[in-house]
PDB file of N, CA and C in Angstrom:
ATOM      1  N   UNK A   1     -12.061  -7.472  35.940  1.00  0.00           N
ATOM      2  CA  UNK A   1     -12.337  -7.817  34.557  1.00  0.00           C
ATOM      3  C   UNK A   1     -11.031  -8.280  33.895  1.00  0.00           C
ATOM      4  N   UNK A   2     -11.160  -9.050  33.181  1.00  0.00           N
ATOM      5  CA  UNK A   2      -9.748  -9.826  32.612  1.00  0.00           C
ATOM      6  C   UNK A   2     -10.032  -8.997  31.203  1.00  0.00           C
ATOM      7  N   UNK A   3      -8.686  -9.238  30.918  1.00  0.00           N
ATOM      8  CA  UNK A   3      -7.793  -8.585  29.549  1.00  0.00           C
ATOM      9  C   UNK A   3      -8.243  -9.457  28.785  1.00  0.00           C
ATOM     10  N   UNK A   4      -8.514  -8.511  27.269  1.00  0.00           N
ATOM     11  CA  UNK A   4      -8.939  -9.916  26.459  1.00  0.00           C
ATOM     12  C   UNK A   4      -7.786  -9.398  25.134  1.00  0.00           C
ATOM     13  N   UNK A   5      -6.051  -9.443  25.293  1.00  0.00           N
ATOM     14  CA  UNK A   5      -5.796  -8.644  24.427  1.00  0.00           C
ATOM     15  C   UNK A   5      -6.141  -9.401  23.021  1.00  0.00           C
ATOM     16  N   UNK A   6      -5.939 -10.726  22.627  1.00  0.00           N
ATOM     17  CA  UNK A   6      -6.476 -11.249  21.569  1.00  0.00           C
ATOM     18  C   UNK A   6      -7.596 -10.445  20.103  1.00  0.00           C
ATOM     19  N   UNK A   7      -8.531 -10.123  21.328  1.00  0.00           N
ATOM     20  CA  UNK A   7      -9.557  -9.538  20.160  1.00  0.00           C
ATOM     21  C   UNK A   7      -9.342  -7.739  20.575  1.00  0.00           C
ATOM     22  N   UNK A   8      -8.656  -7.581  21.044  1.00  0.00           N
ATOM     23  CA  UNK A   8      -8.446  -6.427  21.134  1.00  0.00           C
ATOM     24  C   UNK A   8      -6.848  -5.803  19.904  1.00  0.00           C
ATOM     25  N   UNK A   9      -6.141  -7.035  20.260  1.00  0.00           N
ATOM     26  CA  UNK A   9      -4.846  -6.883  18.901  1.00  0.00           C
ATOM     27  C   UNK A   9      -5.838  -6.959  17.220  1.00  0.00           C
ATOM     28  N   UNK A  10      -7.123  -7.943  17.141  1.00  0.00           N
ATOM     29  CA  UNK A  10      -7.636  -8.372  15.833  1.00  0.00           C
ATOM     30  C   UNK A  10      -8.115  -6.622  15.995  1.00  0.00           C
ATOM     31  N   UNK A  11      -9.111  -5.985  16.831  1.00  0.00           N
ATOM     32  CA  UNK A  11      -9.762  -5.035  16.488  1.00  0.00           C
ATOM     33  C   UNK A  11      -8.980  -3.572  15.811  1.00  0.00           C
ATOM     34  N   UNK A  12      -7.826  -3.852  16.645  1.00  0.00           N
ATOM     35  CA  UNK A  12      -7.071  -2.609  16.592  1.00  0.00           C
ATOM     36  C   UNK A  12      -6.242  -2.657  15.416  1.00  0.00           C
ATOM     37  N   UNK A  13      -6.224  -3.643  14.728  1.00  0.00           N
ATOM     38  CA  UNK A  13      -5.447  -4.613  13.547  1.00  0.00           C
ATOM     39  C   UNK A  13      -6.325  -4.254  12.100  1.00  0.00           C
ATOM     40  N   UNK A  14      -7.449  -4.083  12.470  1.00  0.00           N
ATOM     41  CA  UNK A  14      -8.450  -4.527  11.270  1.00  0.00           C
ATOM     42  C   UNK A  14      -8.587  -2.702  11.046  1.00  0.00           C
ATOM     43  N   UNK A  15      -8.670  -1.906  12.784  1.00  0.00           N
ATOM     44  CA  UNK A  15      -8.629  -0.291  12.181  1.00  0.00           C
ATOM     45  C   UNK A  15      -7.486   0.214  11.751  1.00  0.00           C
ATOM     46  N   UNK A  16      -6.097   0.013  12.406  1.00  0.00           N
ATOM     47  CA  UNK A  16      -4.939   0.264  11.016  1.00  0.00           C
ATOM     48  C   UNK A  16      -5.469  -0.366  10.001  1.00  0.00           C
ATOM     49  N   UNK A  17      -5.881  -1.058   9.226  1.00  0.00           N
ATOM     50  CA  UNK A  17      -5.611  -2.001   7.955  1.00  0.00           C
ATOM     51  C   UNK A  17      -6.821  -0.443   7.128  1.00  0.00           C
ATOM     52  N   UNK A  18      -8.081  -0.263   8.097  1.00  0.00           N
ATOM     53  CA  UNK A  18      -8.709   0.646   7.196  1.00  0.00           C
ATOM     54  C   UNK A  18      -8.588   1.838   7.414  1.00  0.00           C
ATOM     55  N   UNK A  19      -7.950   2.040   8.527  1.00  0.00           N
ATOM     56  CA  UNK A  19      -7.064   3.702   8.217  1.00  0.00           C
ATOM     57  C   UNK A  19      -5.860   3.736   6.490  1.00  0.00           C
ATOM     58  N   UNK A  20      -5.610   2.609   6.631  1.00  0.00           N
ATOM     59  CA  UNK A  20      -4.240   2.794   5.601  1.00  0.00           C
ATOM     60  C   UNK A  20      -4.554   1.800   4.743  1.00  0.00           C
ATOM     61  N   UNK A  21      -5.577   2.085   3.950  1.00  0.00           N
ATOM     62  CA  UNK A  21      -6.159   1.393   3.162  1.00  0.00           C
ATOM     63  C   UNK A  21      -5.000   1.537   1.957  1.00  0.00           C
ATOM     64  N   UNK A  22      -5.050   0.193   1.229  1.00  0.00           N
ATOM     65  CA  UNK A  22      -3.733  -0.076   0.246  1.00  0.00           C
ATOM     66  C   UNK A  22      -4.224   0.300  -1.046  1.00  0.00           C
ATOM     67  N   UNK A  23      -5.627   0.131  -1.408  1.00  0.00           N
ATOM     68  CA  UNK A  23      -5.950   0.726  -2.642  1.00  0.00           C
ATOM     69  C   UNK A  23      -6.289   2.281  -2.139  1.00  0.00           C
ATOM     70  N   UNK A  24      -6.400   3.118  -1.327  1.00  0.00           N
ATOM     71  CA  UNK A  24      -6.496   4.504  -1.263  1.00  0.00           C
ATOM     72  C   UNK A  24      -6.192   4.903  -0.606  1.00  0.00           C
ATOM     73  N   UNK A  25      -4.464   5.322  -1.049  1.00  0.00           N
ATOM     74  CA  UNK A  25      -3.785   6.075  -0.406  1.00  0.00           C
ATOM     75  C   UNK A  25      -4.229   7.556   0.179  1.00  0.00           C
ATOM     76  N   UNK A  26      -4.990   8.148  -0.951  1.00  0.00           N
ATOM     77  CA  UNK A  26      -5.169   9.639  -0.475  1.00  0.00           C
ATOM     78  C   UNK A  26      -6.057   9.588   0.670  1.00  0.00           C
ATOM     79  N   UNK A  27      -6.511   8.535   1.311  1.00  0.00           N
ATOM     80  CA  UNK A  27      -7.748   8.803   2.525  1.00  0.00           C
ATOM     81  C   UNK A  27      -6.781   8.460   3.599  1.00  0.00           C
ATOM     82  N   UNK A  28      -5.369   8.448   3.557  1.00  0.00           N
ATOM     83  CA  UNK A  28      -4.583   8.230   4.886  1.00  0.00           C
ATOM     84  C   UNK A  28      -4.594   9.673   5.169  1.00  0.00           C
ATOM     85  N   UNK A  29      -4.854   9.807   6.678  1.00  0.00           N
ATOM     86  CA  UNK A  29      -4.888  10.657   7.315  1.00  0.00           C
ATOM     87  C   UNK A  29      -6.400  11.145   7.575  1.00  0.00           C
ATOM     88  N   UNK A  30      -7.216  11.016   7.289  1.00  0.00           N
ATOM     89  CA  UNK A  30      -8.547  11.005   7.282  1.00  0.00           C
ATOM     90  C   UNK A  30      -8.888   9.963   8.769  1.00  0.00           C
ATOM     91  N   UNK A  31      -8.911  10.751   9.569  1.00  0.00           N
ATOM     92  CA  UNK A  31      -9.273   9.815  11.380  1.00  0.00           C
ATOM     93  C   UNK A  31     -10.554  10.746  11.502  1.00  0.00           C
ATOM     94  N   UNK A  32     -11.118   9.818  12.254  1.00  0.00           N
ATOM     95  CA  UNK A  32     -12.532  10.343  13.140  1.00  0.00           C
ATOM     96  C   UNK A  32     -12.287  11.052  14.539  1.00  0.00           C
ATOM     97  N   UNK A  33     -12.088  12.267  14.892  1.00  0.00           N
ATOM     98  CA  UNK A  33     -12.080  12.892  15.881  1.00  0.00           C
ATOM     99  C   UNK A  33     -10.341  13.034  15.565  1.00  0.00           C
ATOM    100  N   UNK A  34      -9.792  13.063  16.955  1.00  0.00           N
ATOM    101  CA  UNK A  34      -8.236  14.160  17.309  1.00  0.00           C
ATOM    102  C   UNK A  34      -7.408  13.043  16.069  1.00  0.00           C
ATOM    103  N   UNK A  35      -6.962  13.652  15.861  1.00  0.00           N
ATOM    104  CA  UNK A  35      -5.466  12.887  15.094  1.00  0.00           C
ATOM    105  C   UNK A  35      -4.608  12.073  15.767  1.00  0.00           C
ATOM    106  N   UNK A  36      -4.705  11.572  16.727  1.00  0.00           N
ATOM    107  CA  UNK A  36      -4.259  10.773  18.138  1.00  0.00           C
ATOM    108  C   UNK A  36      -4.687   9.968  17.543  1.00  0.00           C
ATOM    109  N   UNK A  37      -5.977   9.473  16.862  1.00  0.00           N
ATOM    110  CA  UNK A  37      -6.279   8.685  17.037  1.00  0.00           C
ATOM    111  C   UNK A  37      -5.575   7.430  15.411  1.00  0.00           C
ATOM    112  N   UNK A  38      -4.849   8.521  14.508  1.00  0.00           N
ATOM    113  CA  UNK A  38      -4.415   7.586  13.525  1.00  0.00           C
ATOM    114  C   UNK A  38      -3.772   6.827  13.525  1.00  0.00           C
ATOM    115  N   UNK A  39      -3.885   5.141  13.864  1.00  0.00           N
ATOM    116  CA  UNK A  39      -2.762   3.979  14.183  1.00  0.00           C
ATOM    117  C   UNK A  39      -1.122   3.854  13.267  1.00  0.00           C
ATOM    118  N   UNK A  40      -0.530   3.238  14.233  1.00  0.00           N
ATOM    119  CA  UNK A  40       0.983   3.112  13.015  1.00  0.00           C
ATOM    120  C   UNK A  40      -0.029   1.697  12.068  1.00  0.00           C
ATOM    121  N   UNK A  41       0.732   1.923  10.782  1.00  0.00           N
ATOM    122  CA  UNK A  41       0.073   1.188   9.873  1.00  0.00           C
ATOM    123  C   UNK A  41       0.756  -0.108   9.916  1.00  0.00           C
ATOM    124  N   UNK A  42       0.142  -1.378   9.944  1.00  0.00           N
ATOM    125  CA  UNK A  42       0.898  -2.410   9.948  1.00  0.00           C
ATOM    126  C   UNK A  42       0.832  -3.328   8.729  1.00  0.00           C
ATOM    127  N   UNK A  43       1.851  -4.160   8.524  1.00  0.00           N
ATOM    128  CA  UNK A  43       1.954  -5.330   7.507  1.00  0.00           C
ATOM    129  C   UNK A  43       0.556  -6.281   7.544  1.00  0.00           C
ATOM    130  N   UNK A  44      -0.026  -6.292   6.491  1.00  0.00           N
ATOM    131  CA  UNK A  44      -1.904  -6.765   6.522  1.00  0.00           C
ATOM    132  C   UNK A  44      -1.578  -8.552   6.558  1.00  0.00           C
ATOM    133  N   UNK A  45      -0.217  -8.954   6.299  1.00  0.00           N
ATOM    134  CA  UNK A  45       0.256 -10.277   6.420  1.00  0.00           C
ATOM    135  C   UNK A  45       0.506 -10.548   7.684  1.00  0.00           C
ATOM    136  N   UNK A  46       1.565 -10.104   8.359  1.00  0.00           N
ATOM    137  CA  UNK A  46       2.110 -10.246   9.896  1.00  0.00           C
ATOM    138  C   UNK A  46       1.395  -9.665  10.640  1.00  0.00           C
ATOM    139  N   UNK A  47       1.004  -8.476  11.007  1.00  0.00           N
ATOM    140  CA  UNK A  47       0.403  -7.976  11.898  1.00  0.00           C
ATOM    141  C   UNK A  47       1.413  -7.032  12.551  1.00  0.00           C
ATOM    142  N   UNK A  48       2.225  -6.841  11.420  1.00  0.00           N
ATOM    143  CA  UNK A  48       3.237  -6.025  12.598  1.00  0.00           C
ATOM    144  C   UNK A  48       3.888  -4.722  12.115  1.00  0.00           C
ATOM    145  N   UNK A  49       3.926  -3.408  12.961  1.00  0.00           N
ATOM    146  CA  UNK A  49       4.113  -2.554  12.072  1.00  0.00           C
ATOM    147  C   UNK A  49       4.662  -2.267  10.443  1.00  0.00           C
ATOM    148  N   UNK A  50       4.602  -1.742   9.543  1.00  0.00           N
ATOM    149  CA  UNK A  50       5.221  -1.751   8.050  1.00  0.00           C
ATOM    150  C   UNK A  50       6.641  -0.984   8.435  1.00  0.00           C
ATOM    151  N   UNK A  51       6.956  -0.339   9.175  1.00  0.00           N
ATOM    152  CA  UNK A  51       8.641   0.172   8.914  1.00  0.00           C
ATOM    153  C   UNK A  51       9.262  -0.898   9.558  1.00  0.00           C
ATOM    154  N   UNK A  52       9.069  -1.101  10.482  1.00  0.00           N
ATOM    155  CA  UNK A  52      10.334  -2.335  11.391  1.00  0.00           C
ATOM    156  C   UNK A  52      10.167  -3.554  10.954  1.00  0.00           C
ATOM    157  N   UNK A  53       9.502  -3.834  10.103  1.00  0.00           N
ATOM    158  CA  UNK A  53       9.282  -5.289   9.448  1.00  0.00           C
ATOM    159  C   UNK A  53      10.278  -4.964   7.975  1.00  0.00           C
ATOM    160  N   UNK A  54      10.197  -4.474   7.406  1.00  0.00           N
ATOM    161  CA  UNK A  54      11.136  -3.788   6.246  1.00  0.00           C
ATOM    162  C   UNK A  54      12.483  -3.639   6.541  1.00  0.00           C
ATOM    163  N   UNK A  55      12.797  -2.715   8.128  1.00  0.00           N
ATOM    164  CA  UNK A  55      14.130  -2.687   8.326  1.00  0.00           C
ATOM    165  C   UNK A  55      14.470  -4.054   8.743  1.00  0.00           C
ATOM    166  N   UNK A  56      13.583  -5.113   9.413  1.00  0.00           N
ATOM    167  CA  UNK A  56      14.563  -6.336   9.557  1.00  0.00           C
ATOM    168  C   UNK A  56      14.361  -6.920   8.741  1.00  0.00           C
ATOM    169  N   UNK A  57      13.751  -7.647   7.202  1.00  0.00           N
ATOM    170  CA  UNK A  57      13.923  -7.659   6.208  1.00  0.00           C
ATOM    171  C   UNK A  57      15.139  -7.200   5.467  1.00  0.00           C
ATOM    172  N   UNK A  58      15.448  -5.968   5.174  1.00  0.00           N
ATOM    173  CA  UNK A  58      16.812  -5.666   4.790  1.00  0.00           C
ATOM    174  C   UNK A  58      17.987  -6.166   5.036  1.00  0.00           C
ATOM    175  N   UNK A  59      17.853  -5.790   6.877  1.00  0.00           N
ATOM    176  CA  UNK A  59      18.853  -6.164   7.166  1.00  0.00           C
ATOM    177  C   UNK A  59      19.381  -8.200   7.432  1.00  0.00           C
ATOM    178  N   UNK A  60      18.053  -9.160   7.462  1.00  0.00           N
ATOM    179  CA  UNK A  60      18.569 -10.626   7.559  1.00  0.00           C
ATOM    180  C   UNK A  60      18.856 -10.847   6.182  1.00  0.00           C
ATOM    181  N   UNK A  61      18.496  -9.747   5.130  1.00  0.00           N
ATOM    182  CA  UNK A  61      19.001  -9.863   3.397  1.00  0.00           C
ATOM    183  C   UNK A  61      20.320  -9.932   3.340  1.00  0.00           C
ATOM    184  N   UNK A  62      20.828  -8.894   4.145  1.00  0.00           N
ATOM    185  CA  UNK A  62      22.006  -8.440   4.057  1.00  0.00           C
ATOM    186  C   UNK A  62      23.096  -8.743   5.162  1.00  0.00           C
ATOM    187  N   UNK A  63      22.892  -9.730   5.944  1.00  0.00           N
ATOM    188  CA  UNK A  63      23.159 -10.302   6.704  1.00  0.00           C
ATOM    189  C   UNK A  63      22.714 -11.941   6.899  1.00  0.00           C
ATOM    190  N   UNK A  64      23.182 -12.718   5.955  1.00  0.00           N
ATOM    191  CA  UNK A  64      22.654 -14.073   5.786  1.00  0.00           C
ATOM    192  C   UNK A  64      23.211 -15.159   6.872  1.00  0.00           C
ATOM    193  N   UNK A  65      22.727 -15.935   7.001  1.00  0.00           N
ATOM    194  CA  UNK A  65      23.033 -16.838   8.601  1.00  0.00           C
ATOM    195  C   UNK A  65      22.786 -17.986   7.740  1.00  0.00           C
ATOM    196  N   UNK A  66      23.970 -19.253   7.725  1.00  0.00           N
ATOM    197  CA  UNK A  66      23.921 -20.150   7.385  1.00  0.00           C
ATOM    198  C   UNK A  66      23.490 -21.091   8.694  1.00  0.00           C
ATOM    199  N   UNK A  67      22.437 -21.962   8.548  1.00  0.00           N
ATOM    200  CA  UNK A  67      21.970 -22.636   9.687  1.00  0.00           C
ATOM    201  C   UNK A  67      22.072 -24.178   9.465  1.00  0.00           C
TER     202      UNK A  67
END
């Protein structure tokens, strides 16, 4: 059986986005079954976790590259 990671990155993408819902904060942490199962929350723009997108943000702020 072939890998389909594509719709498997959208699926797993769309359940962080409603685990860590942006208008209701207080329902973070609220998972269905073991707590294993609560995703790292990602940027609903990029797709890519919210802390390491922030720390490299900061840091190309603060580190400017004339090109």
């Amino acid at each position: 059986m072939r890998k389909d990671v594509y719709h498997t990155f959208y699926g797993l993408s769309g359940l962080s986005l409603a685990q860590h819902r942006l208008d209701r904060r207080d329902l973070v942490g609220e998972v269905l079954g073991a707590k294993e199962n609560l995703l790292e929350e990602l940027n609903p723009v990029h797709g890519v976790p919210r802390v390491p997108l922030e720390r490299a943000k900061r840091y190309y702020l603060a580190n400017k590259v004339d090109l």
